[in-house]
C-alpha atoms as a PDB file:
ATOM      1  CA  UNK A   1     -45.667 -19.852 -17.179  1.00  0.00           C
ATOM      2  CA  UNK A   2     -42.333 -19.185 -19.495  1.00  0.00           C
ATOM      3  CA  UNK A   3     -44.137 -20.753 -22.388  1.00  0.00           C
ATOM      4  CA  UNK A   4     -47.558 -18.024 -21.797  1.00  0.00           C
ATOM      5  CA  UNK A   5     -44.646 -15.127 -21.680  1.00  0.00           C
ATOM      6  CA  UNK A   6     -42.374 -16.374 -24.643  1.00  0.00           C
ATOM      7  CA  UNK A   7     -45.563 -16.903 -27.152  1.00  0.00           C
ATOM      8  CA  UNK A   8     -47.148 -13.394 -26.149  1.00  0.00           C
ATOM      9  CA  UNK A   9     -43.863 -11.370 -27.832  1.00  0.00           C
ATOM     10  CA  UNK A  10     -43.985 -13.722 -31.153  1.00  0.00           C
ATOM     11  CA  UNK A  11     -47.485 -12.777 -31.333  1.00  0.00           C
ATOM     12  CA  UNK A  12     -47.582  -9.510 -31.347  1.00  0.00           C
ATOM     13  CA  UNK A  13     -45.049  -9.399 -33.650  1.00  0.00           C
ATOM     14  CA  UNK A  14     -46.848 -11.806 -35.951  1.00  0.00           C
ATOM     15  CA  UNK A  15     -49.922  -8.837 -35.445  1.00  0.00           C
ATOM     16  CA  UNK A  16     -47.413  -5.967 -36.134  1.00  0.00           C
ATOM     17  CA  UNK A  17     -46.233  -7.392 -39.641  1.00  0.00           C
ATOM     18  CA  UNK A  18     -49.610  -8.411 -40.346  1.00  0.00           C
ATOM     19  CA  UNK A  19     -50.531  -4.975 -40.202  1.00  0.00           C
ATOM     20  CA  UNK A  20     -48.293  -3.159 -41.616  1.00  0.00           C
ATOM     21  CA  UNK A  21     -48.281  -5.449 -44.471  1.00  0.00           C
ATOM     22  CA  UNK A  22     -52.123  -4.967 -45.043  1.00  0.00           C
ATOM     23  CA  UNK A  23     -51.430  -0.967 -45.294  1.00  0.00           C
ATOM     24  CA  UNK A  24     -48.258  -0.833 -46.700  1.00  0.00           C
ATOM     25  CA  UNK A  25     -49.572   1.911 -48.677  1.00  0.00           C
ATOM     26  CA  UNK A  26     -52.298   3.791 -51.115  1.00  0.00           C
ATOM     27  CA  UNK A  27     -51.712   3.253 -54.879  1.00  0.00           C
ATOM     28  CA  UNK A  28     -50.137   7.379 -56.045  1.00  0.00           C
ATOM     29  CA  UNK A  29     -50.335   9.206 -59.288  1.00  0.00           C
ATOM     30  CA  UNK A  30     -47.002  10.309 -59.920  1.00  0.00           C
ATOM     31  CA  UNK A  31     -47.061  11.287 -63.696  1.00  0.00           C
ATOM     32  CA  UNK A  32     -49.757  11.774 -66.586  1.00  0.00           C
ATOM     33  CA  UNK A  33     -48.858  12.543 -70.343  1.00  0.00           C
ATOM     34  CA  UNK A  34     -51.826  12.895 -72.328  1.00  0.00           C
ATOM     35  CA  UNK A  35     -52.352  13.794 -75.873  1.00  0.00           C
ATOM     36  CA  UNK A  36     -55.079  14.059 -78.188  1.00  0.00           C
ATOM     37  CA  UNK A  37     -55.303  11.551 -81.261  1.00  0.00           C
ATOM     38  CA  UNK A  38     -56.550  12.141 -84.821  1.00  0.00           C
ATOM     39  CA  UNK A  39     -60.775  12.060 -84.358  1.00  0.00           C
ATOM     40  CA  UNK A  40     -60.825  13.263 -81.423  1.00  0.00           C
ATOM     41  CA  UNK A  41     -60.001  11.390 -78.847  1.00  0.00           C
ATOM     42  CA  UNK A  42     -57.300  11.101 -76.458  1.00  0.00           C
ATOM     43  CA  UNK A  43     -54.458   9.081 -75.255  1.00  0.00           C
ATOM     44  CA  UNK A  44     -52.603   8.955 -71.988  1.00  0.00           C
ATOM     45  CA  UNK A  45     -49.462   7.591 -70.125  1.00  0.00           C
ATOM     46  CA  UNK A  46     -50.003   7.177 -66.557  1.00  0.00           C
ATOM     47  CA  UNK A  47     -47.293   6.156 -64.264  1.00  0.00           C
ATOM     48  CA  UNK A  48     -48.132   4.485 -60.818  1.00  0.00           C
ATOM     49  CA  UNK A  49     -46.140   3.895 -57.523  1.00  0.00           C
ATOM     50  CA  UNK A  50     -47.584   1.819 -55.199  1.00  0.00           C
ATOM     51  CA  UNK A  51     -45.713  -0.788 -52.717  1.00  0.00           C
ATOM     52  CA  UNK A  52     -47.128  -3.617 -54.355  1.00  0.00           C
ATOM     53  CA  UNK A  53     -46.570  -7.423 -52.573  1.00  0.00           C
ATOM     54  CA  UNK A  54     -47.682  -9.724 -54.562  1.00  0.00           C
ATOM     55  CA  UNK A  55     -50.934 -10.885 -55.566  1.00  0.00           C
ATOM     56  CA  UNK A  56     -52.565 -10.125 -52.257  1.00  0.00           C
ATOM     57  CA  UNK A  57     -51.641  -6.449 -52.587  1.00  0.00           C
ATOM     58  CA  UNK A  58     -50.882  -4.635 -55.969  1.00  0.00           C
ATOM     59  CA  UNK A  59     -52.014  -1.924 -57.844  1.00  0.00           C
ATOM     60  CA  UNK A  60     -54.594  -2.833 -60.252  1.00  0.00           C
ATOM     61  CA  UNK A  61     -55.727   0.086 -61.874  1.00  0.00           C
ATOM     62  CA  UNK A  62     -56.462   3.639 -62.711  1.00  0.00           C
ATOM     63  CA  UNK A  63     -58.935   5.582 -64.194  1.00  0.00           C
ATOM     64  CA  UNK A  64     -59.739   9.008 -65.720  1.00  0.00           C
ATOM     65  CA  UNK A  65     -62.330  11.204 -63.929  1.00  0.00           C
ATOM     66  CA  UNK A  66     -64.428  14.393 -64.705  1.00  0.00           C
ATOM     67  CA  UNK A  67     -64.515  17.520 -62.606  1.00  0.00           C
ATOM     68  CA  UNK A  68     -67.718  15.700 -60.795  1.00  0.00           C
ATOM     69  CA  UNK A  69     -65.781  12.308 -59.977  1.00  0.00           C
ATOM     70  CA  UNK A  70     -67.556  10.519 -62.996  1.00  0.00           C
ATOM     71  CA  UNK A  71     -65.210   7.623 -64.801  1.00  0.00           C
ATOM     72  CA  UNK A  72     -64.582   8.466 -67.980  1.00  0.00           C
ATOM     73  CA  UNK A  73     -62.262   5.613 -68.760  1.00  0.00           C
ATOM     74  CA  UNK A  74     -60.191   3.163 -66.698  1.00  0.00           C
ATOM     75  CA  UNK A  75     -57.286   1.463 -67.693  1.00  0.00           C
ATOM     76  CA  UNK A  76     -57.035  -2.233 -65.397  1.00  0.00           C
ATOM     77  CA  UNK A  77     -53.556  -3.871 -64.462  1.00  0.00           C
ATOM     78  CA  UNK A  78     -53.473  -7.151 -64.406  1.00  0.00           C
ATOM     79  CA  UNK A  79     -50.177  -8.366 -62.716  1.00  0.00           C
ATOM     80  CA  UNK A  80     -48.302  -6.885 -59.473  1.00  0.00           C
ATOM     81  CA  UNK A  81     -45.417  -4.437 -60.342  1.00  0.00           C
ATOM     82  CA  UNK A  82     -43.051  -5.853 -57.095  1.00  0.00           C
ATOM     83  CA  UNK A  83     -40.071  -5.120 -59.270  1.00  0.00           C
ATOM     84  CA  UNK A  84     -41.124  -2.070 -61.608  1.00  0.00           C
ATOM     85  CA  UNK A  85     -41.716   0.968 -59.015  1.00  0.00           C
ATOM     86  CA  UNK A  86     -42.873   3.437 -60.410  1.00  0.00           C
ATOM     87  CA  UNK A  87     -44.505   1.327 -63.440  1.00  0.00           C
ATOM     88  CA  UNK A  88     -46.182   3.456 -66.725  1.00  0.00           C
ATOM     89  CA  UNK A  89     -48.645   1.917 -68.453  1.00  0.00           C
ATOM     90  CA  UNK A  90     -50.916   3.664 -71.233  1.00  0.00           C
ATOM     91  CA  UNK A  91     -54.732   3.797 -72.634  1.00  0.00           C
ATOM     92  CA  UNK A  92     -55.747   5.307 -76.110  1.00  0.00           C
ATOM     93  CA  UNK A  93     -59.453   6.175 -77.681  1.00  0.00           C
ATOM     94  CA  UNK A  94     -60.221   7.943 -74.041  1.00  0.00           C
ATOM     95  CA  UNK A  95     -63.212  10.345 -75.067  1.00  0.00           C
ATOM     96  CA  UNK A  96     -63.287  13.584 -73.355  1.00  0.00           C
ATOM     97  CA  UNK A  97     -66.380  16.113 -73.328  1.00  0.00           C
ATOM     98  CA  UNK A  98     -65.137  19.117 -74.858  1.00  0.00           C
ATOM     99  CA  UNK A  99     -66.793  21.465 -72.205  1.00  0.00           C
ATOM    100  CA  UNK A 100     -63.725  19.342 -69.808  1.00  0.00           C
ATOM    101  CA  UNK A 101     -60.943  21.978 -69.564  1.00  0.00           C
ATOM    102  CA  UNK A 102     -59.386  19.179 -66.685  1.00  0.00           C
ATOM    103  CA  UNK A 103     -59.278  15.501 -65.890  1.00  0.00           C
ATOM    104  CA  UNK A 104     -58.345  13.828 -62.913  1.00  0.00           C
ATOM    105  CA  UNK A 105     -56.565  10.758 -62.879  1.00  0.00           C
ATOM    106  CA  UNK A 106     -56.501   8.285 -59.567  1.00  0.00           C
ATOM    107  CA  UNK A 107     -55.087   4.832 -58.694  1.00  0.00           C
ATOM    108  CA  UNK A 108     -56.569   2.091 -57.106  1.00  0.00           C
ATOM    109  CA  UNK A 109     -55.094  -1.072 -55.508  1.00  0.00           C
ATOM    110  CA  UNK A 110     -56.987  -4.425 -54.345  1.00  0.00           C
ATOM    111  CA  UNK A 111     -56.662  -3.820 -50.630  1.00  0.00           C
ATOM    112  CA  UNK A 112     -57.408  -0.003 -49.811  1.00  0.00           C
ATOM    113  CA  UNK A 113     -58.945   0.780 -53.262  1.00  0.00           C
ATOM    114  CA  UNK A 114     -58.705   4.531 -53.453  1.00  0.00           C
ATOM    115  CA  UNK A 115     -57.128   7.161 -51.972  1.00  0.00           C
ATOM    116  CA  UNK A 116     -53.431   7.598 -52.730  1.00  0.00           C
ATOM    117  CA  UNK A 117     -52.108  10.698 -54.319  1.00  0.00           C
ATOM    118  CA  UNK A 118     -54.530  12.083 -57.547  1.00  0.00           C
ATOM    119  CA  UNK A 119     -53.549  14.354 -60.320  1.00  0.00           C
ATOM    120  CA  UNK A 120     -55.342  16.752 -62.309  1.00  0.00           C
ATOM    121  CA  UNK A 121     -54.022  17.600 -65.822  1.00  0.00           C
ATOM    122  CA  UNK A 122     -55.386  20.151 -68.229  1.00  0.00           C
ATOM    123  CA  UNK A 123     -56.812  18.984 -71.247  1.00  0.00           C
ATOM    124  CA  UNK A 124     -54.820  19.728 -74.247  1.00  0.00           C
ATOM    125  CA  UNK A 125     -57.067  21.204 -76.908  1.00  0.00           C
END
């Protein structure tokens, strides 16, 4: 009987660290710079927060969207960022239709995928 009451505590909190661990958090927006290049097109600098773990959790990447949720251009991360919170990383030769006054830019990470905190930036013209 003390063996049934001494495993039930270790596995629950085997489950609670489990989960917690599995939505640590969403992958947030926390800073654009964008500028437009010679021809035309534009560049950006996109900094990301996310509580990454390791490999099995990590943000790996964003991407630029229209004003009707169509990618324009997405930018993929190819490491975890455990040690570099927030991390920036950039993407040039993004084309933008000039009837786009704004873009929106979100995050994604390999375990909840989207949903963590978008921003919207007007388009420098």
């Amino acid at each position: 009987m003390m063996k049934h009451l001494c495993s039930i505590p270790l596995a629950l909190i085997a489950g609670v660290i489990l989960a917690t661990s599995a939505y640590a958090s969403e992958a947030d927006v926390v800073d654009v710079k964008i500028s437009q290049s010679s021809g035309g097109s534009y560049s950006f600098d996109v900094a990301v927060k996310h509580a990454d773990t390791g490999w099995e959790h990590y943000s790996d990447a964003w991407e630029v969207l229209d004003n009707k949720g169509n990618v324009l251009a997405r930018r993929v991360l190819v490491h975890p960022h455990v040690n570099e919170q927030p991390f920036t990383r950039s993407l040039a030769g993004v084309k933008i239709p000039a009837e786009l006054t704004t873009i929106t830019i979100r995050a994604h990470d390999s375990v909840h995928k989207y949903g963590g905190k978008e921003m919207t930036v007007k388009v420098p013209r």
